[in-house]
C-alpha atoms as a PDB file:
ATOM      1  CA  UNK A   1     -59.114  23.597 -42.050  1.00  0.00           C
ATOM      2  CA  UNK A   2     -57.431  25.734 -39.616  1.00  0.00           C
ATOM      3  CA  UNK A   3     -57.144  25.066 -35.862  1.00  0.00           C
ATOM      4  CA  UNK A   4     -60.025  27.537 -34.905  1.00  0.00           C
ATOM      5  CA  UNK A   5     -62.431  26.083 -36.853  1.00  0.00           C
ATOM      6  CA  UNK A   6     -61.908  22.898 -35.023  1.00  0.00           C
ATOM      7  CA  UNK A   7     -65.117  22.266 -32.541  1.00  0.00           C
ATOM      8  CA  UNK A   8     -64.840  19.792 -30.404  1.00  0.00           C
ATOM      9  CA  UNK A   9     -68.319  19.262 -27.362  1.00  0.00           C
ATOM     10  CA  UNK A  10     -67.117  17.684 -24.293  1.00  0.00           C
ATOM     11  CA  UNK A  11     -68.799  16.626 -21.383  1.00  0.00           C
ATOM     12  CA  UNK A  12     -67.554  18.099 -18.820  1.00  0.00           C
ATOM     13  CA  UNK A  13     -67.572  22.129 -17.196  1.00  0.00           C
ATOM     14  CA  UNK A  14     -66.183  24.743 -19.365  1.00  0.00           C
ATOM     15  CA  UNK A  15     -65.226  27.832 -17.569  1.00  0.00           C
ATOM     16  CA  UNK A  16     -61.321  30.337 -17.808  1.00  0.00           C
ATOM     17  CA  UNK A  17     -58.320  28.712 -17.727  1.00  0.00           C
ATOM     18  CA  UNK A  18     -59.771  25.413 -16.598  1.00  0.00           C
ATOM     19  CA  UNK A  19     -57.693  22.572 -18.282  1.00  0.00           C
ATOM     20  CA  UNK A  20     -59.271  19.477 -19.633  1.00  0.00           C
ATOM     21  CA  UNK A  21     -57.576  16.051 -19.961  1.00  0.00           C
ATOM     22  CA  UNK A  22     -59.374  14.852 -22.956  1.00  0.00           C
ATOM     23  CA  UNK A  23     -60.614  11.259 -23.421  1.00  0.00           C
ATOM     24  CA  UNK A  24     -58.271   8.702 -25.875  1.00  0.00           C
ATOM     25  CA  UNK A  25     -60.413   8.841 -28.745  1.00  0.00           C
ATOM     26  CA  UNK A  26     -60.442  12.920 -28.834  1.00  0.00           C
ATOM     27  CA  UNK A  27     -56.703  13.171 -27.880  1.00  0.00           C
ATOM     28  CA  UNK A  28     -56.264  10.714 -30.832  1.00  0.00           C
ATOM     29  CA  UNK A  29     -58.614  12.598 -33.507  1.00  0.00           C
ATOM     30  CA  UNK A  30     -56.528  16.012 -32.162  1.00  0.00           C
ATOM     31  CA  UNK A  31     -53.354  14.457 -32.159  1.00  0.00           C
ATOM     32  CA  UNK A  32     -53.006  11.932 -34.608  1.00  0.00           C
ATOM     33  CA  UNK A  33     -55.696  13.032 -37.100  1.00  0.00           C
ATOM     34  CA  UNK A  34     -56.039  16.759 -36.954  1.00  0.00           C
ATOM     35  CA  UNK A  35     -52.443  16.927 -36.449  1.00  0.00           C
ATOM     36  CA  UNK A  36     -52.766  19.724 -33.732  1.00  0.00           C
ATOM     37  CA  UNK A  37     -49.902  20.927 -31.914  1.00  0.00           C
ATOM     38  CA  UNK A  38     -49.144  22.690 -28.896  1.00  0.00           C
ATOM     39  CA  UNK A  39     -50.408  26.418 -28.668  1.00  0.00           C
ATOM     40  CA  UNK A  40     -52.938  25.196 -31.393  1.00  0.00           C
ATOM     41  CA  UNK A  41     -56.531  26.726 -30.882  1.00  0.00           C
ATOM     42  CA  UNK A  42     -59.876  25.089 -31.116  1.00  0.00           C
ATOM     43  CA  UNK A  43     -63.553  25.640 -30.025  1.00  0.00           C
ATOM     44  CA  UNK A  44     -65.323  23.352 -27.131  1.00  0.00           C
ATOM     45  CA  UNK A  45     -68.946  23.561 -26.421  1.00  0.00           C
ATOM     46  CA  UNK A  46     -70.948  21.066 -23.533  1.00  0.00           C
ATOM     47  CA  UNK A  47     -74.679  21.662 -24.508  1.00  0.00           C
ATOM     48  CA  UNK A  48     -74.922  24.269 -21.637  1.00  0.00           C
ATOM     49  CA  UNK A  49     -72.613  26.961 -21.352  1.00  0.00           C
ATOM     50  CA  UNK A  50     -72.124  28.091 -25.005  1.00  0.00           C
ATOM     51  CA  UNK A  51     -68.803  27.789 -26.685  1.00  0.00           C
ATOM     52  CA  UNK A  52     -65.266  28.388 -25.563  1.00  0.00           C
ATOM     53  CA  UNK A  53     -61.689  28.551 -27.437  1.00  0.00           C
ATOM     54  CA  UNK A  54     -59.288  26.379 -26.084  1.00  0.00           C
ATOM     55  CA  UNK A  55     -55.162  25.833 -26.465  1.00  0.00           C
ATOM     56  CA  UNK A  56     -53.583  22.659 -26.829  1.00  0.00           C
ATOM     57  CA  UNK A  57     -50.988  22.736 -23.839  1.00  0.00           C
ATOM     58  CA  UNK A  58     -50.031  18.846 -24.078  1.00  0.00           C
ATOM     59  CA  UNK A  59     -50.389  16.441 -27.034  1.00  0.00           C
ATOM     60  CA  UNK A  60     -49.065  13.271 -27.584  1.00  0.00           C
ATOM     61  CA  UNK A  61     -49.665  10.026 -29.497  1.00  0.00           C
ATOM     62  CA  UNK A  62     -52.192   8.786 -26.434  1.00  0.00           C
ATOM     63  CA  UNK A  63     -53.289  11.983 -24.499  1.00  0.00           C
ATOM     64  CA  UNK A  64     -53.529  15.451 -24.980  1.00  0.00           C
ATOM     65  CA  UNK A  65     -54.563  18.261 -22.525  1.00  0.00           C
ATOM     66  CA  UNK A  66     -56.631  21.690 -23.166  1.00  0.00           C
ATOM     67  CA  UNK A  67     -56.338  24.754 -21.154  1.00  0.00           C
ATOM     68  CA  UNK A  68     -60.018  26.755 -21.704  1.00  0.00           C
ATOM     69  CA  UNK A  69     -59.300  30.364 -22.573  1.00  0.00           C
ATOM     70  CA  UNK A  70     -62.542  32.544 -22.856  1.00  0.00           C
ATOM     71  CA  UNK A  71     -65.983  32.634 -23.736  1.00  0.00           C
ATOM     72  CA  UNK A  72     -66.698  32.817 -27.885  1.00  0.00           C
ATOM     73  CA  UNK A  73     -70.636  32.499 -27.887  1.00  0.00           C
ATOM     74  CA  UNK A  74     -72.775  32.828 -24.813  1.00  0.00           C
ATOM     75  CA  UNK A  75     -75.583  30.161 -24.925  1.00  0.00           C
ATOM     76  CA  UNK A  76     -78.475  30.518 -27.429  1.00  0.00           C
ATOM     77  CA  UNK A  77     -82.216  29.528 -26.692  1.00  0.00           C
ATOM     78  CA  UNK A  78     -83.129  26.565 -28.889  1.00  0.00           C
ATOM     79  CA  UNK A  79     -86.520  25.107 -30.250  1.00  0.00           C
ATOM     80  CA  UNK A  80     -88.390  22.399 -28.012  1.00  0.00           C
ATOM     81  CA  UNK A  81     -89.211  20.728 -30.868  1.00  0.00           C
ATOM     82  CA  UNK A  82     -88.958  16.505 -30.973  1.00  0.00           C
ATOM     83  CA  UNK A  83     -88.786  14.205 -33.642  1.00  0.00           C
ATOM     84  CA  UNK A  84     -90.634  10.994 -33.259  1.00  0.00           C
ATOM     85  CA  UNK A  85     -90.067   9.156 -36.440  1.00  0.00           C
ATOM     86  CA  UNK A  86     -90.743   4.971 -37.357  1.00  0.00           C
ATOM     87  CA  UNK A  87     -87.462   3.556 -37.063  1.00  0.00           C
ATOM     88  CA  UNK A  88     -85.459   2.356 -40.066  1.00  0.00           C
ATOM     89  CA  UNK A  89     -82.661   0.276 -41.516  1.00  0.00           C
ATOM     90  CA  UNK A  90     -79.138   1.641 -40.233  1.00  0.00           C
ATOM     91  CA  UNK A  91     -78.123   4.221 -42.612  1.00  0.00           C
ATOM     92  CA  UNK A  92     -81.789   5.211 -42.986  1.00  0.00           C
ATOM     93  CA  UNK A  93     -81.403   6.415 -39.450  1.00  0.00           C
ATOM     94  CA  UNK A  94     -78.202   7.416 -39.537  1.00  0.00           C
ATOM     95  CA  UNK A  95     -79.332  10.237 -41.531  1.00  0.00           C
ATOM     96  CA  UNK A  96     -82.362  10.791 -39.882  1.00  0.00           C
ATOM     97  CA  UNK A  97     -80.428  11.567 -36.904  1.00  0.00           C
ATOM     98  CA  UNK A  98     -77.669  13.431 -38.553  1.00  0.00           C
ATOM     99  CA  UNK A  99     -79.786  15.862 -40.378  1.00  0.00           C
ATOM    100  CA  UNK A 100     -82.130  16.263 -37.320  1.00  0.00           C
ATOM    101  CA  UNK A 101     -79.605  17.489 -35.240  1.00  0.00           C
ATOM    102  CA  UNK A 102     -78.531  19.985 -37.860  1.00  0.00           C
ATOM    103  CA  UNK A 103     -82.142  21.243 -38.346  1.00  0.00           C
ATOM    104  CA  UNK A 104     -82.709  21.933 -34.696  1.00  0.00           C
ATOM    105  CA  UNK A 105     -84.818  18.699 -33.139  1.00  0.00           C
ATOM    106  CA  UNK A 106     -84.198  18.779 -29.309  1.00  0.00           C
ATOM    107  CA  UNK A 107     -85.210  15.067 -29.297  1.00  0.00           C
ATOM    108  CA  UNK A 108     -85.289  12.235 -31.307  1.00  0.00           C
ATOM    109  CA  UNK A 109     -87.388   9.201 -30.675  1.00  0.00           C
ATOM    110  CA  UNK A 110     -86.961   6.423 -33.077  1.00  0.00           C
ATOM    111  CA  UNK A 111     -90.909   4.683 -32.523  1.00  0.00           C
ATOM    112  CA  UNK A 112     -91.790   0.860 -33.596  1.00  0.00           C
ATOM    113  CA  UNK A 113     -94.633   0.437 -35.560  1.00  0.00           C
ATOM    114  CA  UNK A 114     -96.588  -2.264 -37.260  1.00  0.00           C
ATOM    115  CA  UNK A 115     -95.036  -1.931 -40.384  1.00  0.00           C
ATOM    116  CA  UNK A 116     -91.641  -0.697 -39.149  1.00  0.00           C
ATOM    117  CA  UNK A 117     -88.764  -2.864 -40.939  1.00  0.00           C
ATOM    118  CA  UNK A 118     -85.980  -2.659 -37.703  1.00  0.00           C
ATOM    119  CA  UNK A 119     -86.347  -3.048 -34.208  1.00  0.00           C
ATOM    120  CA  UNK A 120     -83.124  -1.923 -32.579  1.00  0.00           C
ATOM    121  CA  UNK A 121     -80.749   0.371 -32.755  1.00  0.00           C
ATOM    122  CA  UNK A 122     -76.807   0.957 -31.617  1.00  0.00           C
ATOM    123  CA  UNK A 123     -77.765   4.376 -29.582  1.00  0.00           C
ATOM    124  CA  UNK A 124     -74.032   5.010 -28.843  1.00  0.00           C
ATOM    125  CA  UNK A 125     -73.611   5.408 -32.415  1.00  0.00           C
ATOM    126  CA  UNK A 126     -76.793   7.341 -32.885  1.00  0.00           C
ATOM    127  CA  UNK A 127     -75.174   9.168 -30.337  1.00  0.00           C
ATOM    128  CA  UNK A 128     -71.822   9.763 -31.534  1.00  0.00           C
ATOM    129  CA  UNK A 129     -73.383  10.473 -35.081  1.00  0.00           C
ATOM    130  CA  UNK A 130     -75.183  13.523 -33.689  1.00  0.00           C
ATOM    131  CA  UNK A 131     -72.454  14.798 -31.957  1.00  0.00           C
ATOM    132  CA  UNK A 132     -70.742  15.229 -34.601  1.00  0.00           C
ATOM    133  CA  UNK A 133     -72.942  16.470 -36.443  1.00  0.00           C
ATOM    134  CA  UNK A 134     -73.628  19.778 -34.420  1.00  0.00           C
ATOM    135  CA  UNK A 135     -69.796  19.831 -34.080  1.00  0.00           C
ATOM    136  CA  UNK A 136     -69.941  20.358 -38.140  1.00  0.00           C
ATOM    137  CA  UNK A 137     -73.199  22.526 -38.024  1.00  0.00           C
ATOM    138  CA  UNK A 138     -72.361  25.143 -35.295  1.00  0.00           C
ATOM    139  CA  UNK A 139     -75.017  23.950 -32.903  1.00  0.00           C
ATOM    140  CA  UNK A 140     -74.250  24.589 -29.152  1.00  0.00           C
ATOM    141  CA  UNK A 141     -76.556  21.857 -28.353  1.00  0.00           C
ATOM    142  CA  UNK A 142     -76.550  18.084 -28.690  1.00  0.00           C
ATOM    143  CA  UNK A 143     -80.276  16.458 -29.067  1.00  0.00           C
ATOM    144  CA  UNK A 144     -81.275  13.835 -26.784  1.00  0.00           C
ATOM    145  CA  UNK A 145     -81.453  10.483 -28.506  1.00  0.00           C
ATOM    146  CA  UNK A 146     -83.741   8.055 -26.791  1.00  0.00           C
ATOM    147  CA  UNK A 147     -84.351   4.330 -27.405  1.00  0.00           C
ATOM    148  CA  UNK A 148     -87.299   3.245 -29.821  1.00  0.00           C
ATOM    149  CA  UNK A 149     -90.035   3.127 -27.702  1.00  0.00           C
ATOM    150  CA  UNK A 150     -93.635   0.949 -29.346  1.00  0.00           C
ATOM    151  CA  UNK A 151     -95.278   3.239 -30.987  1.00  0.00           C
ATOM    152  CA  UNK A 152     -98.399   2.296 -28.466  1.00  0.00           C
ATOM    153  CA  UNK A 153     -96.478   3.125 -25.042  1.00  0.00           C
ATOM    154  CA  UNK A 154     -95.104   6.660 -26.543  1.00  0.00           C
ATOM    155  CA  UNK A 155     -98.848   7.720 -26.970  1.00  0.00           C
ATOM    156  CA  UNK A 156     -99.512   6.219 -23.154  1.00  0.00           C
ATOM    157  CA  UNK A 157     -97.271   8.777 -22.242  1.00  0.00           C
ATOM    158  CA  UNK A 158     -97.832  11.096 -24.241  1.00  0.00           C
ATOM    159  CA  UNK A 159     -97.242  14.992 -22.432  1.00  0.00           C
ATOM    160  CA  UNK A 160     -99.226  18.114 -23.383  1.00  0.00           C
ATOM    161  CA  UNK A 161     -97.264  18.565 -26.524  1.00  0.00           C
ATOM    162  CA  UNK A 162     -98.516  19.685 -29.456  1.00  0.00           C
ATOM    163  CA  UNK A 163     -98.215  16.943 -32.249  1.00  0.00           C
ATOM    164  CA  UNK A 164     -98.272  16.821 -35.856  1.00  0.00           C
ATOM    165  CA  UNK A 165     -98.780  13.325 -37.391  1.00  0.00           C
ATOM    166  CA  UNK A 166     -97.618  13.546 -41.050  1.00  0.00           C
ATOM    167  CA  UNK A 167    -100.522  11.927 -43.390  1.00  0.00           C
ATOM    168  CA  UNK A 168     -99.543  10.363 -45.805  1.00  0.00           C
ATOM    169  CA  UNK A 169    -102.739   9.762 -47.804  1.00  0.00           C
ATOM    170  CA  UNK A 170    -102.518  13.618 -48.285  1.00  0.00           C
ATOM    171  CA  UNK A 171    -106.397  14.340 -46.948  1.00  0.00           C
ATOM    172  CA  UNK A 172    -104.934  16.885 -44.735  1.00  0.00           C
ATOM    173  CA  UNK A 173    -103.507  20.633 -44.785  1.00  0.00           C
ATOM    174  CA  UNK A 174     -99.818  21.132 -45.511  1.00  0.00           C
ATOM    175  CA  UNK A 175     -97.639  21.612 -42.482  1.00  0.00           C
ATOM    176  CA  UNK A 176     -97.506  25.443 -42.162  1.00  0.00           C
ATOM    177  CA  UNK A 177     -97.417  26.052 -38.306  1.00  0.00           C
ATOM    178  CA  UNK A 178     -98.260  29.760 -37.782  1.00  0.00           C
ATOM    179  CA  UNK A 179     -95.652  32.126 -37.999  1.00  0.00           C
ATOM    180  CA  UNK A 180     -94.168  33.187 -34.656  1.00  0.00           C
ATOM    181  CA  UNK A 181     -95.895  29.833 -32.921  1.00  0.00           C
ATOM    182  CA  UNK A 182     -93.223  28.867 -31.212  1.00  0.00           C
ATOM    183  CA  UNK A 183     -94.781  26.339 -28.929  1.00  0.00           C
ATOM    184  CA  UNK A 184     -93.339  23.041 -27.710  1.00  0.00           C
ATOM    185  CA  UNK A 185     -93.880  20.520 -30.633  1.00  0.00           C
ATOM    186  CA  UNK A 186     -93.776  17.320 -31.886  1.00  0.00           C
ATOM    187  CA  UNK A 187     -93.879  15.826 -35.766  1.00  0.00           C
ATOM    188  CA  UNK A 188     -94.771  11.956 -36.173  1.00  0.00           C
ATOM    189  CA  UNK A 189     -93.318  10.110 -39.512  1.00  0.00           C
ATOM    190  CA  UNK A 190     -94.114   6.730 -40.064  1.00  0.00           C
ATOM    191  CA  UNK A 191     -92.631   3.859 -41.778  1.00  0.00           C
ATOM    192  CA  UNK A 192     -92.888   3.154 -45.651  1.00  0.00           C
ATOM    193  CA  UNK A 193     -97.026   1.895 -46.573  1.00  0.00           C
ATOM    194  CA  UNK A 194     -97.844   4.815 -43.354  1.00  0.00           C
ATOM    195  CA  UNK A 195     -99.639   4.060 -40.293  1.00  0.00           C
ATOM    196  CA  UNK A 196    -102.713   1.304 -39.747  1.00  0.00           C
ATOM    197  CA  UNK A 197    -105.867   2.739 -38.787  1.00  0.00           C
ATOM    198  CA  UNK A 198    -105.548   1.415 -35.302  1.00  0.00           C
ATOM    199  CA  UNK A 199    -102.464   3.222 -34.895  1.00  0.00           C
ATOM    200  CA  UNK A 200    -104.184   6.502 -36.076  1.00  0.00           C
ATOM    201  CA  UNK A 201    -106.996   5.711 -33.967  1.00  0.00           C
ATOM    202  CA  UNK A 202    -104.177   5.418 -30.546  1.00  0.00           C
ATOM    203  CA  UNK A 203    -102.908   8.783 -32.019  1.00  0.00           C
ATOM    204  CA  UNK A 204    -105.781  10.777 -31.947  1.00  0.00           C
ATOM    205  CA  UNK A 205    -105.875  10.297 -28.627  1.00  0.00           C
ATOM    206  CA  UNK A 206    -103.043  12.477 -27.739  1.00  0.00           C
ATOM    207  CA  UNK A 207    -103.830  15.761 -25.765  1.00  0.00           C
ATOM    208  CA  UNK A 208    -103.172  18.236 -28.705  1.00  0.00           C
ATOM    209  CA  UNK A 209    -103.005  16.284 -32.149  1.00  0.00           C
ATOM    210  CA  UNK A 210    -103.135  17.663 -35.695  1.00  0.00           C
ATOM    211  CA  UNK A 211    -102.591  15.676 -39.352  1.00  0.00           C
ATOM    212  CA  UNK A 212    -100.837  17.293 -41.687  1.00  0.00           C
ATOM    213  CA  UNK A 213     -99.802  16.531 -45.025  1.00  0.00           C
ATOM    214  CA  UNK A 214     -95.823  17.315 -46.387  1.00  0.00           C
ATOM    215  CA  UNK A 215     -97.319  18.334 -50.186  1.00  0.00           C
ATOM    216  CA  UNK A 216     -98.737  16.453 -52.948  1.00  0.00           C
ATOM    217  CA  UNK A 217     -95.870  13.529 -53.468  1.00  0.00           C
ATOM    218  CA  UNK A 218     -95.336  10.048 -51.440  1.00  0.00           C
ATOM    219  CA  UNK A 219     -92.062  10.710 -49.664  1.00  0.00           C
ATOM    220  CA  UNK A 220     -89.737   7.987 -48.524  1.00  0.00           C
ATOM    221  CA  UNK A 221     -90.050   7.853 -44.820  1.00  0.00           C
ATOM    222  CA  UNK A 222     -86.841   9.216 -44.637  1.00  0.00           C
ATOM    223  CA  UNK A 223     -87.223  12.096 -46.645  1.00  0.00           C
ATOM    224  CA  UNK A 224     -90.211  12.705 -45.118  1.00  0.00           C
ATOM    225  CA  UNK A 225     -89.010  12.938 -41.175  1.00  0.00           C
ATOM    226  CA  UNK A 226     -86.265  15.392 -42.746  1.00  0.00           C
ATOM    227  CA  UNK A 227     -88.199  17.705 -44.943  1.00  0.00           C
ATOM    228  CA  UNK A 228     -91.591  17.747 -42.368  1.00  0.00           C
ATOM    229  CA  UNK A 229     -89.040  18.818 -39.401  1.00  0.00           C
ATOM    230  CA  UNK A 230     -87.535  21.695 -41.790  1.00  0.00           C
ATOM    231  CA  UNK A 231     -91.121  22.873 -42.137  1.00  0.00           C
ATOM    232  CA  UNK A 232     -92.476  22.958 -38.311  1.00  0.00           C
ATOM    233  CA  UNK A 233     -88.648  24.257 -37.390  1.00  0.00           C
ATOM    234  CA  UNK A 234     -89.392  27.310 -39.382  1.00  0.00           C
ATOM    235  CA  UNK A 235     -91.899  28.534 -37.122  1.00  0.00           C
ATOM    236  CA  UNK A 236     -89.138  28.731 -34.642  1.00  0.00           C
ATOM    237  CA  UNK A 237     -86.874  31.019 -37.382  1.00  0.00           C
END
């Protein structure tokens, strides 16, 4: 990997020659595991003002410093499209969230459910996991990751949002939004054995609702909240 291809998103402003004291654990991955150097290049992006190359103009063991340089991409409009999906064990979410973010979802709300088999979640790792994960993918955007909400108080609130709710007894049309519909969206996935009927019931009382079906197999629940979100993203292509 060469130094440029390093990206790196920081919270903080990004603008010419503005230097950036980074935090220990990035000075650490730059220093000590990337093995940059001074006058080494990388790429920053913040979620807001695109992406910018960077110089290393102090590294050490503990701290290293960035001067910004200039603009590399300008920011890019991105789908408001969530993913509300029945939370699962760890790495079951883990990879929910890390190939979410690579598909695109602007949120991702892990929901409980009656049949849902975790209750909690470590959100600063959820966190950190996406992160990274549009630092590999060449997002400029990091999705928000909320806390699990009962699946019962995110349909209370419910905004107008179009949703899909991914059926899973396969009595309803494949996902295929139309092409060009690139309206603010929502898909549903829930846990392994689906969704009681009281649960659909509280669902069809969102504001703009549809059931869809993924195709003719039983997906794991993971599989599912990936492959469904790769489907309603690409009416956003």
């Amino acid at each position: 990997m060469s130094a440029t291809s390093i990206r790196l998103f920081i919270d903080a402003p990004l603008g010419d020659n503005t230097e950036l004291p980074l935090e220990a654990a990035q000075s650490h991955y730059l220093g000590n595991v990337m093995r940059l150097q001074q006058g080494d290049t990388l790429r920053l992006f913040n979620g807001v003002a695109g992406e910018w190359q960077a110089e290393v103009a102090q590294i050490s063991r503990k701290q290293a410093v960035l001067t910004v340089r200039h603009q590399t991409r300008t920011p890019e409009p991105e789908p408001d499209c969530w993913l509300c999906f029945a939370l699962l064990k760890r790495q079951k979410t883990d990879l929910v969230v890390e190939k979410a973010t690579e598909l695109g979802a602007s949120v991702i709300q892990p929901v409980i459910t009656a049949r849902t088999q975790a209750d909690h979640v470590n959100l600063e790792r959820l966190r950190a996991i996406a992160v990274e994960a549009a630092e590999q993918c060449e997002r400029l955007v990091v999705p928000e990751i909320r806390a699990p909400l009962p699946l019962h108080k995110l349909m209370a609130s419910w905004p107008q949002r179009r949703l899909y709710v991914a059926d899973e007894r396969r009595t309803a049309p494949v996902l295929a939004p139309a092409p060009g519909a690139a309206q603010p969206s929502a898909l549903l996935v829930g846990p392994e054995g689906g969704f009681t009927d009281a649960e659909l019931e509280g669902i069809a009382t969102a504001p703009i609702v549809s059931r869809v079906s993924l195709g003719r197999r039983i997906l794991r629940a993971e599989t599912a909240a990936i492959a469904g979100l790769a489907l309603l993203l690409a009416s956003h292509s």
